[in-house]
Protein backbone atom coordinates (compact mmCIF):
# COMPACT_ATOMS: atom_id res chain seq x y z
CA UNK A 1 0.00 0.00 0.00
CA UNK A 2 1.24 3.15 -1.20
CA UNK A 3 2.11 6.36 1.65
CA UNK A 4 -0.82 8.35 -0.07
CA UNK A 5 -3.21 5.43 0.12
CA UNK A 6 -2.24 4.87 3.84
CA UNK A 7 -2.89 8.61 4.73
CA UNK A 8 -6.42 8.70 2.65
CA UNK A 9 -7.90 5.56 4.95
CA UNK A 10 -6.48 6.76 7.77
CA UNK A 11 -8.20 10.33 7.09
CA UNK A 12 -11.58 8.30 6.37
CA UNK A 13 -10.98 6.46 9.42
CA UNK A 14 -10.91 9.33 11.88
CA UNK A 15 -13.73 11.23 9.70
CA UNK A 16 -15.72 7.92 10.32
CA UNK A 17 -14.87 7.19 13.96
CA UNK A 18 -13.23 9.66 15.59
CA UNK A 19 -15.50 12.54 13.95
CA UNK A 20 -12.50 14.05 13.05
CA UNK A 21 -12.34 16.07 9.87
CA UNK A 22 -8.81 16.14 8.81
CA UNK A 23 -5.30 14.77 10.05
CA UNK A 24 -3.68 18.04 8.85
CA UNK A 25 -1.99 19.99 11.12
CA UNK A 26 -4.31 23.24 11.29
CA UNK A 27 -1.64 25.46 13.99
CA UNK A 28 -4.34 26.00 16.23
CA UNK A 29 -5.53 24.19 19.84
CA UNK A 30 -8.88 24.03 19.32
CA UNK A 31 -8.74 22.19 15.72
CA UNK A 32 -5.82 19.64 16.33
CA UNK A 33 -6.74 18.33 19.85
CA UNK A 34 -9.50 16.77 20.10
CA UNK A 35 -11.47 15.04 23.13
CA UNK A 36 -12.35 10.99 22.58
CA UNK A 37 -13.81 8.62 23.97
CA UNK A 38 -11.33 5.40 24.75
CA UNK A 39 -13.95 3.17 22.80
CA UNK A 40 -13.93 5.53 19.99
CA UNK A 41 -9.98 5.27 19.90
CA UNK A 42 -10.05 1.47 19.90
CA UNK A 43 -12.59 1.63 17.58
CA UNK A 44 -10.50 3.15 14.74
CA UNK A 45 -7.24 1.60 16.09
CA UNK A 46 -9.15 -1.27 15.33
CA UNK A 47 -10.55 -0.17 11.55
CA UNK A 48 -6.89 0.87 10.74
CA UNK A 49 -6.18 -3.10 12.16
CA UNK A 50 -8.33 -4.70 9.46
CA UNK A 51 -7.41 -2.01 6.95
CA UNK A 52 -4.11 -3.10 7.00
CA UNK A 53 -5.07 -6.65 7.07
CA UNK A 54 -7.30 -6.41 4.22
CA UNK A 55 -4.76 -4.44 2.31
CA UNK A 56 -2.12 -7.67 1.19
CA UNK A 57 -0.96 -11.09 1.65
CA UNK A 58 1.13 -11.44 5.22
CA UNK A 59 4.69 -12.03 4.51
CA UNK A 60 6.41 -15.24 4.59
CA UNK A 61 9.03 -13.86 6.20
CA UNK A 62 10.53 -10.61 8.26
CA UNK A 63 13.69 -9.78 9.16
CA UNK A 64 13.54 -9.76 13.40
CA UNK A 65 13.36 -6.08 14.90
CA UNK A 66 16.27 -6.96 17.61
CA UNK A 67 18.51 -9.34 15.73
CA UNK A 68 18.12 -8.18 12.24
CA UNK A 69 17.85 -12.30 11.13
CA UNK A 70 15.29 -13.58 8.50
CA UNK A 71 12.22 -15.47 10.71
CA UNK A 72 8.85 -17.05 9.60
CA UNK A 73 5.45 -14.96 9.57
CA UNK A 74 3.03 -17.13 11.32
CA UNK A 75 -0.77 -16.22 11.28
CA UNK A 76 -2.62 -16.51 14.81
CA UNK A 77 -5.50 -17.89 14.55
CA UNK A 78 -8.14 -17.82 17.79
């Protein structure tokens, strides 16, 4: 998924969830801080979740954040 692409569902997700009209930085208080609701956070944390989910195939394989060595992508199933 393209940067662009990322920024536009992430836009539609707060406009959707959050009520949040833009992710732009406006310079001003009472436009870029907003008060929400914890469920309303999860709720888009979640929506950005399945976004990315939905978005492509799940590797095969990552290179490990400490290490830097090749592992195996698992999925978790529940």
């Amino acid at each position: 998924m393209r940067h662009d692409d990322i920024n536009r569902r992430l836009e539609e997700i707060a406009k959707a969830v959050l009520d949040i009209p833009t992710l732009e930085t406006r310079r001003s208080d009472s436009l870029d801080f907003h008060d929400v609701a914890v469920w309303s956070i999860r709720d888009a944390l979640l929506a950005a979740y399945h976004a990315g989910r939905e978005s492509g195939p799940t590797p095969r394989s990552a290179p490990c954040p400490r290490c830097g060595s090749e592992v195996t992508v698992q999925q978790i199933t529940t």
